[in-house]
C-alpha atoms as a PDB file:
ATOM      1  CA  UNK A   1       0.000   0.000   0.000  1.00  0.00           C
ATOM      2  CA  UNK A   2       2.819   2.353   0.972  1.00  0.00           C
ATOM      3  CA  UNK A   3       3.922   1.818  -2.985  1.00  0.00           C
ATOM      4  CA  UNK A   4       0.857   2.655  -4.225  1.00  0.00           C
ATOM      5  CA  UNK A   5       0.611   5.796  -2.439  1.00  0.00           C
ATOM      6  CA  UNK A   6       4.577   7.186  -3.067  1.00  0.00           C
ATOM      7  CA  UNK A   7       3.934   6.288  -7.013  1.00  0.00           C
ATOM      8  CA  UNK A   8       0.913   7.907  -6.790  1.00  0.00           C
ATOM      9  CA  UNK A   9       1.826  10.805  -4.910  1.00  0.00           C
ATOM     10  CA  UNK A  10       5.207  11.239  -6.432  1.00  0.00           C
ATOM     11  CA  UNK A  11       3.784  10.407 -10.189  1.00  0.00           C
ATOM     12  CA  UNK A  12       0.548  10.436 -10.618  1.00  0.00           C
ATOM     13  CA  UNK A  13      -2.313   8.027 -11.879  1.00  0.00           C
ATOM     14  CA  UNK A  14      -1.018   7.687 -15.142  1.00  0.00           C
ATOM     15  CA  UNK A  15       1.815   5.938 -13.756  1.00  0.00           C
ATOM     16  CA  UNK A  16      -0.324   3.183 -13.255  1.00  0.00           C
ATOM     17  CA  UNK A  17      -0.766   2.624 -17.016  1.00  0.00           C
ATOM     18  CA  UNK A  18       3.234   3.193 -17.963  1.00  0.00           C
ATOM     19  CA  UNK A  19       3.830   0.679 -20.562  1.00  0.00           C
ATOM     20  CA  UNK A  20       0.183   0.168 -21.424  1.00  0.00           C
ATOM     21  CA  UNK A  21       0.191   1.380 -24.976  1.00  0.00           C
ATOM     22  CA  UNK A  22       3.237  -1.050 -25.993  1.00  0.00           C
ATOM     23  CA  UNK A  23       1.912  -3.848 -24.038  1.00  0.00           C
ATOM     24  CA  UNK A  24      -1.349  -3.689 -25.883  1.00  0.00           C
ATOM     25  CA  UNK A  25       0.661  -3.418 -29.229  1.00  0.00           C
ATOM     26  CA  UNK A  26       2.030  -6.761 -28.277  1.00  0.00           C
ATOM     27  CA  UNK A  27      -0.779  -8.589 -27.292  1.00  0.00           C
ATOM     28  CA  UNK A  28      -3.791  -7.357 -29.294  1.00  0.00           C
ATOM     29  CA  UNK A  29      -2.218  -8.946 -32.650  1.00  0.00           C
ATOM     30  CA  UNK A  30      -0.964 -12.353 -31.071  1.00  0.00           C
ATOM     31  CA  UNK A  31      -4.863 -13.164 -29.961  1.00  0.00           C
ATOM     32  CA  UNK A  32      -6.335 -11.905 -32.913  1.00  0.00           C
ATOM     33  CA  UNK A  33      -3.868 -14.683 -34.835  1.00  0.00           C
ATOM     34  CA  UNK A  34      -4.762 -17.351 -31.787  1.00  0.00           C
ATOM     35  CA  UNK A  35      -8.344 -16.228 -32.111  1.00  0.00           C
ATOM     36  CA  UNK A  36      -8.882 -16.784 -36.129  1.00  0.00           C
ATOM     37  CA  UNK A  37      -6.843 -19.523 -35.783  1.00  0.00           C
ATOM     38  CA  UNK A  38      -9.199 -21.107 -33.152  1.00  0.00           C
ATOM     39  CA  UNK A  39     -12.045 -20.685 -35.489  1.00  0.00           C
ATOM     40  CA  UNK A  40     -10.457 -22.114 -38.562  1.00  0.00           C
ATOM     41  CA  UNK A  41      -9.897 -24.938 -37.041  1.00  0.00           C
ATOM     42  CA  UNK A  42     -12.995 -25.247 -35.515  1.00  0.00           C
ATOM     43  CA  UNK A  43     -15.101 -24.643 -38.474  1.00  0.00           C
ATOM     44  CA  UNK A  44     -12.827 -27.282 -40.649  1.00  0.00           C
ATOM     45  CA  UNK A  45     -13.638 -29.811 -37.844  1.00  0.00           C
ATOM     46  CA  UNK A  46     -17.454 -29.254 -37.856  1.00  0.00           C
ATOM     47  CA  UNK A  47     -17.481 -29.607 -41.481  1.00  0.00           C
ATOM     48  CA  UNK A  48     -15.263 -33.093 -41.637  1.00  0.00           C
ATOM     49  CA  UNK A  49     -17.658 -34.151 -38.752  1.00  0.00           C
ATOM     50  CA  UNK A  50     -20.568 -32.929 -40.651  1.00  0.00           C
ATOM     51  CA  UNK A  51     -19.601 -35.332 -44.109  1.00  0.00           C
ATOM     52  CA  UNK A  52     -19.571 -38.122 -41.668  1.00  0.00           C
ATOM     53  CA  UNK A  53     -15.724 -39.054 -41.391  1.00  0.00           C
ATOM     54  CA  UNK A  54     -12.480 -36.953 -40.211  1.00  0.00           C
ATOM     55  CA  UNK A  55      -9.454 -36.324 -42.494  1.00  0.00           C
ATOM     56  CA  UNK A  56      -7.839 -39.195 -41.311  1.00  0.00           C
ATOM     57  CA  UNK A  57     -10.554 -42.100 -42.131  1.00  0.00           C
ATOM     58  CA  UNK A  58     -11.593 -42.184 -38.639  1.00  0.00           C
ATOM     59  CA  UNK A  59     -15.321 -42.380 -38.258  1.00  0.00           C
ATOM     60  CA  UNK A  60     -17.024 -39.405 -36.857  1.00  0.00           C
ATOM     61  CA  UNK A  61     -19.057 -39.821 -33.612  1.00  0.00           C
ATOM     62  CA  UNK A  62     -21.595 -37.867 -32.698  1.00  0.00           C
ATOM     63  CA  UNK A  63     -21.672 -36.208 -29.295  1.00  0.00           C
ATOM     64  CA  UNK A  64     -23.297 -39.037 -27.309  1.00  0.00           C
ATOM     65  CA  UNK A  65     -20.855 -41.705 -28.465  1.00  0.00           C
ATOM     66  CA  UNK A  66     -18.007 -39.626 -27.399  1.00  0.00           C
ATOM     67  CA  UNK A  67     -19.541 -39.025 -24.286  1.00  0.00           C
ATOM     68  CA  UNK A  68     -20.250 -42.599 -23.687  1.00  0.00           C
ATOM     69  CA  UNK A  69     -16.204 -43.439 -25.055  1.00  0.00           C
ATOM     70  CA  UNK A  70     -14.885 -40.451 -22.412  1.00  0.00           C
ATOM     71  CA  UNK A  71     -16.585 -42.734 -19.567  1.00  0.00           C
ATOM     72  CA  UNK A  72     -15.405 -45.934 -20.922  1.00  0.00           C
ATOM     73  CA  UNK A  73     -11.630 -44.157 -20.852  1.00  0.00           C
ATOM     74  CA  UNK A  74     -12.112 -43.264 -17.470  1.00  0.00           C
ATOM     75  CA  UNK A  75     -13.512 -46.080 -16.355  1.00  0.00           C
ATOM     76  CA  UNK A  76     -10.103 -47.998 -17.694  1.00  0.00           C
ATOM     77  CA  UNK A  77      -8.002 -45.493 -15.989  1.00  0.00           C
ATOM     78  CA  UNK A  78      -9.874 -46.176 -12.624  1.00  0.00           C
ATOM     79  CA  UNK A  79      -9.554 -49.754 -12.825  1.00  0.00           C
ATOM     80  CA  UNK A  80      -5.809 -49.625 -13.555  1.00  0.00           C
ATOM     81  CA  UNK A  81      -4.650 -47.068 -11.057  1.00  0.00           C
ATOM     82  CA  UNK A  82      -6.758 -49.443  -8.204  1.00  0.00           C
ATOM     83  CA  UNK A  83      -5.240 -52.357  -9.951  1.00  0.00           C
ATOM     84  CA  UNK A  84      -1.743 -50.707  -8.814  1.00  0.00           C
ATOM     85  CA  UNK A  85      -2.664 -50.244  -5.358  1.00  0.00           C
ATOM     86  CA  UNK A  86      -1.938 -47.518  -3.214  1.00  0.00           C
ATOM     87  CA  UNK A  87       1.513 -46.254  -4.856  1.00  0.00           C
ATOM     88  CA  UNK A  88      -0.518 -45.037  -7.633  1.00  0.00           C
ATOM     89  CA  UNK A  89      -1.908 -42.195  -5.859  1.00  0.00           C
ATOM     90  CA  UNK A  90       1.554 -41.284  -4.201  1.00  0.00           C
ATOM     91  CA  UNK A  91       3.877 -41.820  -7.879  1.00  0.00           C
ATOM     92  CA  UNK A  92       1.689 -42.178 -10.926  1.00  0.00           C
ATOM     93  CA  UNK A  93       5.107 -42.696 -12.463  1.00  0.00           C
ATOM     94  CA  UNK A  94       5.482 -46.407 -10.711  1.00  0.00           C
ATOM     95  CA  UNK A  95       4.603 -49.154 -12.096  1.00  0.00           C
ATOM     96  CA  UNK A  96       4.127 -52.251 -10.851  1.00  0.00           C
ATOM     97  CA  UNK A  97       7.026 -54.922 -11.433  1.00  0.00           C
END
């Protein structure tokens, strides 16, 4: 708090935002590019999965099915970390010998 107060005293408010301008230079361009990106991709997806298969072959599921093959994968990892016993929890790195 005592900061606050000198820079303020001493410099002003506009202190605050020092640095702003440039920062905003920076950033502003690098998520516009992450943005677009984002929605490229997104868009190409939805119309692969809209044709009925993905680029690679692999058939497209619709939401349910992943659902239902995101429980069966954590079902699997459930059963193996109990299936390793206690350790699991402490070093997910160990493995059982």
């Amino acid at each position: 708090m005592r900061t606050f107060h000198t820079i303020l005293k001493e410099e002003g408010w506009r202190a605050f935002y020092a640095g702003l301008g440039t920062n905003m230079m920076r950033a502003v361009p690098a998520a516009t590019v992450t943005m677009l990106t984002y929605e490229y991709v997104m868009q190409r997806l939805r119309q692969t999965r809209d044709r009925g298969r993905h680029k690679l072959g692999l058939p497209a599921f619709s939401r349910e099915q992943q659902a239902g093959r995101d429980m069966d994968a954590a079902a699997t990892l459930r059963d193996e970390r109990r299936d390793m016993g206690p350790r699991a929890a402490i070093n997910p790195r160990t493995s059982p010998s």
